[in-house]
Protein backbone atom coordinates (compact mmCIF):
# COMPACT_ATOMS: atom_id res chain seq x y z
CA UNK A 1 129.53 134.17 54.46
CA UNK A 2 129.35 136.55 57.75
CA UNK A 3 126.77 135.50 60.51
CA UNK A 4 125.65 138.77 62.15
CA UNK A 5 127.61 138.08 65.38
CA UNK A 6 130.86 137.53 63.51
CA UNK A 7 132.85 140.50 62.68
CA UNK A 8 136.13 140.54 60.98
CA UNK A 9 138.28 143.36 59.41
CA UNK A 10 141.28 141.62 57.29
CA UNK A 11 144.11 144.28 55.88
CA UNK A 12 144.47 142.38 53.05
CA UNK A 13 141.18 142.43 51.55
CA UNK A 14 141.54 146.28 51.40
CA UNK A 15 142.56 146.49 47.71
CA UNK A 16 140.09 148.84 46.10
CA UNK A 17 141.08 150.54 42.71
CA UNK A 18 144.69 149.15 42.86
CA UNK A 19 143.84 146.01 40.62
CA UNK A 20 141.56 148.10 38.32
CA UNK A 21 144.95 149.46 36.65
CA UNK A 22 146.62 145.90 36.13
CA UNK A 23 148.58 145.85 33.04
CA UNK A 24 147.94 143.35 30.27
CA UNK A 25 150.83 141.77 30.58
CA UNK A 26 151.61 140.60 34.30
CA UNK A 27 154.84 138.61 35.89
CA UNK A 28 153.71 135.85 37.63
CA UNK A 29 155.32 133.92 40.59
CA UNK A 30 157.95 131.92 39.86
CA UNK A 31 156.95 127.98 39.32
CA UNK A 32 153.69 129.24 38.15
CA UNK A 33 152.48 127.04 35.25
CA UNK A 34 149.76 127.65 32.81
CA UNK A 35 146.85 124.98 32.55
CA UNK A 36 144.92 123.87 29.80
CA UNK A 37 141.68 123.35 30.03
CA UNK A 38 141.71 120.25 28.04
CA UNK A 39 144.02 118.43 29.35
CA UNK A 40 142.95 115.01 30.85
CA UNK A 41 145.34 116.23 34.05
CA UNK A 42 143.43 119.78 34.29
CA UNK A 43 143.07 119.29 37.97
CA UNK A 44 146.58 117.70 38.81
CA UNK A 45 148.34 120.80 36.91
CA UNK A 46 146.30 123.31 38.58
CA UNK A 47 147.71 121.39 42.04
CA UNK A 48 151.08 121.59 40.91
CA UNK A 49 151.09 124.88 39.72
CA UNK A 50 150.22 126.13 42.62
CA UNK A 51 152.29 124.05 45.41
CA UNK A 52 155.35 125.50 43.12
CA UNK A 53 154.22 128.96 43.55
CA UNK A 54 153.24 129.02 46.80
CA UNK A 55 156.82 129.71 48.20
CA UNK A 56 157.03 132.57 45.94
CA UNK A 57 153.62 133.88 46.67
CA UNK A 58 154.24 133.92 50.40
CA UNK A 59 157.54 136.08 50.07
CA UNK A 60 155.50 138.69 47.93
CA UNK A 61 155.48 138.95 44.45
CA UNK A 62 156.13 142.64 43.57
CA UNK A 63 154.99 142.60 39.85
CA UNK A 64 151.74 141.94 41.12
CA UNK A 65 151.31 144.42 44.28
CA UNK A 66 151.52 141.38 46.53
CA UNK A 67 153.35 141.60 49.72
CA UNK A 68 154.70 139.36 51.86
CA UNK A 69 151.90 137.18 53.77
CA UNK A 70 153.95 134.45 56.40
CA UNK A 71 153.03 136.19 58.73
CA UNK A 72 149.89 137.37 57.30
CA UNK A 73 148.06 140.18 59.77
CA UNK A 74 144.49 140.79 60.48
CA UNK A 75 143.55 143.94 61.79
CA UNK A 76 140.70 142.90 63.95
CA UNK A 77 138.41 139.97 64.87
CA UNK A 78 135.71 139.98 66.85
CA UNK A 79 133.38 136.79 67.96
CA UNK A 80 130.71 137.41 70.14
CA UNK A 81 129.09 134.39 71.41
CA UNK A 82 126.31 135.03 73.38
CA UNK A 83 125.02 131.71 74.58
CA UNK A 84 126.20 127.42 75.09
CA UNK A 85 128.67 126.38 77.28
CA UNK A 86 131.49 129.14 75.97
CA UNK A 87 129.62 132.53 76.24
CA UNK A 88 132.00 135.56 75.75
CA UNK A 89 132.76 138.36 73.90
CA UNK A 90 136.40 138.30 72.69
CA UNK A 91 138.11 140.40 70.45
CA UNK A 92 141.73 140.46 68.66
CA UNK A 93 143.32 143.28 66.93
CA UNK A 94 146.44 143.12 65.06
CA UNK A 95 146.55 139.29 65.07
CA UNK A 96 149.52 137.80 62.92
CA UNK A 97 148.95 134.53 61.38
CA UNK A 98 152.46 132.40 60.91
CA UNK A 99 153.59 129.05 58.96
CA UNK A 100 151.12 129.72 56.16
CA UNK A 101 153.61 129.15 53.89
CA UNK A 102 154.23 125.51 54.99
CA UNK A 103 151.08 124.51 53.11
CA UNK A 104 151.29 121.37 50.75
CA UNK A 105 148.15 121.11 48.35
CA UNK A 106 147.30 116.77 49.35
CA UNK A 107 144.08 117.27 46.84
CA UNK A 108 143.08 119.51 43.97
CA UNK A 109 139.54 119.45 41.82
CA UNK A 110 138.82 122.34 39.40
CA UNK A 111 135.27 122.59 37.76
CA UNK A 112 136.46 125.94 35.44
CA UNK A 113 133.04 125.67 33.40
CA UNK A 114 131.11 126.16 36.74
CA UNK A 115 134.27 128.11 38.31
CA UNK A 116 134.87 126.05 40.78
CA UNK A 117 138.08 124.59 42.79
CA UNK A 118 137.98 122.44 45.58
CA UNK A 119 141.38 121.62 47.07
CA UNK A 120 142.44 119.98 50.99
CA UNK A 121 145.56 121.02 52.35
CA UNK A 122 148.08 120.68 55.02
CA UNK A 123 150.70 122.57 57.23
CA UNK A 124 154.06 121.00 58.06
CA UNK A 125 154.36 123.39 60.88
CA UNK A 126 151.58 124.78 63.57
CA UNK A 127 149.26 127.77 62.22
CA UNK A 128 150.54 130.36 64.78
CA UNK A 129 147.91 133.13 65.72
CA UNK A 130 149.83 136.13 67.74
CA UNK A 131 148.03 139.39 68.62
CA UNK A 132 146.54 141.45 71.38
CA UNK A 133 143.03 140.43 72.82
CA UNK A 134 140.23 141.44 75.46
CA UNK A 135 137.87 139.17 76.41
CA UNK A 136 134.78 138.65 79.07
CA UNK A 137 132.31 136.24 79.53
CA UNK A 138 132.14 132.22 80.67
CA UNK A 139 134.27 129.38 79.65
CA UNK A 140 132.09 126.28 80.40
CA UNK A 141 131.24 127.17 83.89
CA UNK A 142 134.48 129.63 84.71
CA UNK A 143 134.45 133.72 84.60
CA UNK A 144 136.76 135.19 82.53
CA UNK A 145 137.92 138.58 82.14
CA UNK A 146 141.19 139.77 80.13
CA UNK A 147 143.04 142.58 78.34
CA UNK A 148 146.52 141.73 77.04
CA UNK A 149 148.84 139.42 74.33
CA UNK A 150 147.67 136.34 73.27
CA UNK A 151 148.93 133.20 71.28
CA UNK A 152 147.11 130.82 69.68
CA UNK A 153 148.51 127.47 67.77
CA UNK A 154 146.76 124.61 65.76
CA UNK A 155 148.88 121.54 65.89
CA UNK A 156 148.70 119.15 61.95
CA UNK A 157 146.09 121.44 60.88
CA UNK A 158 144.29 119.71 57.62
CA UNK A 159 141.91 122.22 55.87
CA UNK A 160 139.03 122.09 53.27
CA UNK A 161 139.12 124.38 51.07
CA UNK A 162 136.00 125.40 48.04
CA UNK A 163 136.07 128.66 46.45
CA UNK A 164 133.66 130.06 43.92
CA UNK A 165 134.30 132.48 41.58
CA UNK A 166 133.02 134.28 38.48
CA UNK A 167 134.19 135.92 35.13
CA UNK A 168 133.87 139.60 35.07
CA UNK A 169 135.43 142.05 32.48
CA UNK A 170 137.51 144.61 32.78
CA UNK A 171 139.62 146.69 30.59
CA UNK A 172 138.88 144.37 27.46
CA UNK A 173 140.23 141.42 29.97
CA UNK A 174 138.77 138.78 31.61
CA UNK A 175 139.05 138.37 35.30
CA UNK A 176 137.86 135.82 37.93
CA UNK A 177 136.55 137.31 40.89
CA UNK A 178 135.97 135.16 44.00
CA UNK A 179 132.06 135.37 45.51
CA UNK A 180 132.88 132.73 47.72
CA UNK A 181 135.25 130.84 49.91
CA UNK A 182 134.54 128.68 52.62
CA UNK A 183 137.04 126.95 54.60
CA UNK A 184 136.92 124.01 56.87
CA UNK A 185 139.65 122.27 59.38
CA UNK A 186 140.51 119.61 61.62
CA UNK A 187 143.20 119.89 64.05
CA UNK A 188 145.74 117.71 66.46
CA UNK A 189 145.42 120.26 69.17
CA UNK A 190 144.32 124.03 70.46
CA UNK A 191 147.40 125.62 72.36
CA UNK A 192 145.92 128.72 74.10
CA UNK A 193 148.01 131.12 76.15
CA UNK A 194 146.50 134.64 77.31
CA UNK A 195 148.68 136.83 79.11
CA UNK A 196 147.25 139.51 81.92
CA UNK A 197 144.26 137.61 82.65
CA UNK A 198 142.20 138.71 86.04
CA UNK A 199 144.10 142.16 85.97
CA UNK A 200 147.60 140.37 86.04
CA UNK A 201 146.89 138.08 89.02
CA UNK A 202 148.89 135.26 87.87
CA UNK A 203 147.61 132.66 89.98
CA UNK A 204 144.27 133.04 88.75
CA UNK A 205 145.42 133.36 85.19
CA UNK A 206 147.88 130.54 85.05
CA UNK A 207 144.80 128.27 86.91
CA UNK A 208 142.52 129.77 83.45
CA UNK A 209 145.24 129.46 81.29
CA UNK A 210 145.81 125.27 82.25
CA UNK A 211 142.01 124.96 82.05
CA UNK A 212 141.45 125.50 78.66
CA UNK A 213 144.43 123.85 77.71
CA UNK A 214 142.69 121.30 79.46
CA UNK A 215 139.60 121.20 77.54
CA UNK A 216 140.53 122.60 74.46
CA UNK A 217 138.81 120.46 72.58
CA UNK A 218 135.02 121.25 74.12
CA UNK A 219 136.35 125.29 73.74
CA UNK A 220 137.46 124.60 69.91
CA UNK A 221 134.24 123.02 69.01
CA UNK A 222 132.19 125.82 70.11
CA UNK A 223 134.20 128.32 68.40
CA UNK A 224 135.54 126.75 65.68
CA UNK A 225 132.94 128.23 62.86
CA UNK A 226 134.29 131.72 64.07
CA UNK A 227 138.28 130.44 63.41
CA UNK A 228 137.19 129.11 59.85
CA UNK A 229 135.71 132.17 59.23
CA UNK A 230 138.53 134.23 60.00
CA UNK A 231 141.36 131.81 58.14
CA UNK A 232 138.44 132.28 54.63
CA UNK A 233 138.75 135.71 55.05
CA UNK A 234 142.44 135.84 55.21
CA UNK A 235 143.11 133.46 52.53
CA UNK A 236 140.21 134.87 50.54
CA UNK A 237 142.35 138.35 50.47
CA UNK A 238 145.09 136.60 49.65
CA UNK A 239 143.69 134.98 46.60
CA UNK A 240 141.23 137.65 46.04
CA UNK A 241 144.42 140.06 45.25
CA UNK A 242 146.12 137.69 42.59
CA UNK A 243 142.75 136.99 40.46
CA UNK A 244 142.17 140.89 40.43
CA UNK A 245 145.75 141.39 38.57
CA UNK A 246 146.02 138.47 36.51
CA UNK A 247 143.63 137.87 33.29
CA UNK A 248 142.21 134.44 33.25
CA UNK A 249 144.02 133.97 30.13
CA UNK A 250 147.37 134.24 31.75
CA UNK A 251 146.29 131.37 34.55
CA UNK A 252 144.17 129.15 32.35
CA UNK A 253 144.78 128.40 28.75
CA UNK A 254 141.59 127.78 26.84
């Protein structure tokens, strides 16, 4: 799901071996409700299920090796867009994403014979991106240069969410395992604010700072694909995690 000029490194998804000694018997989140597969509602319970757990999830659930995600960090992120009307390289490192746990599940389909879920969600608050950044290049028809703390926020976000997975065994259990998950959003506004732009020189930097406030939404739809990117990743190692410590037959009932 990575295009060659998108690079991300996400903490989270750095799990290996730890899941491979899962016990059988696993305590879930609290609010967590099995589904049958058979029931009429399949989809609806699967929805509910999870907008219960989600609290729980998003504090950390120690049973499970899960740690607290709100805010959730990603070690590095790198987008380097070499041509259109935004062409810069920009980096972040240690970026901390906030208010994921103010997500309500609107919409919920699950396709478990083709292992398939496709849910939309919302955030009551703005998804807050803090971190350090360097970037250089052109914004439209402006230099930019920078090296400093950044924060990013995207006002009502609405996302799309479809992730694919597969059965694999392990340890005489069955697991899913996620080979997929793509993400896509809509959002109210981009809130930008990079700090020590220019080498510090704070007129220049506020002026840069105002204009892409200013056009925020020509800036977002050029780098949008590289923001849904990094939000799949994060939630993917999020969700990746849970499946790889809890047996299907513990989420699903057959």
């Amino acid at each position: 799901m990575m295009a060659d000029i998108f690079k991300i490194t996400c903490c989270l998804v750095c799990v290996a071996g730890v899941a491979l000694a899962a016990p059988a018997t696993v305590k879930l989140p609290k609010g967590f409700v099995q589904c049958k597969k058979s029931d009429p509602a399949f989809s609806e319970c699967i929805r509910v299920s999870l907008e219960q757990s989600v609290p729980h999830l998003i504090k950390g659930v120690p049973s499970l090796g899960l740690h607290p995600i709100d805010p959730l960090r990603i070690t590095a992120l790198g987008i380097d867009q070499g041509t259109g009307p935004v062409s810069i390289k920009l980096n972040f490192r240690d970026l901390d994403i906030s208010n994921i746990g103010t997500l309500k599940i609107k919409d919920l389909h699950a396709d478990m014979d083709k292992y398939n879920i496709t849910l939309t969600a919302e955030f009551d608050k703005p998804i807050v991106l803090d971190g350090h950044y360097d970037i250089k290049g052109k914004v439209i028809i402006l230099p930019i240069t920078g090296d400093g703390l950044s924060k990013i926020s995207l006002d009502n976000l609405k996302a799309k969410i479809n992730v694919y997975l597969k059965p694999v065994k392990r340890n005489g259990q069955t697991y899913l395992e996620i080979t997929d998950l793509f993400l896509k959003f809509t959002t109210s506004r981009l809130r930008l604010k990079l700090e020590n732009l220019f080498k510090g020189d704070k007129a220049l930097g506020a002026n840069m700072n105002n204009f892409l406030n200013e056009n925020w939404s020509e800036i977002l739809g050029e780098l949008q694909p590289n923001f849904e990117s990094a939000l799949a990743a994060a939630f993917e190692g999020v969700a990746s995690q849970f499946f790889q410590r809890v047996p299907y037959n513990q989420i699903f009932k057959d």
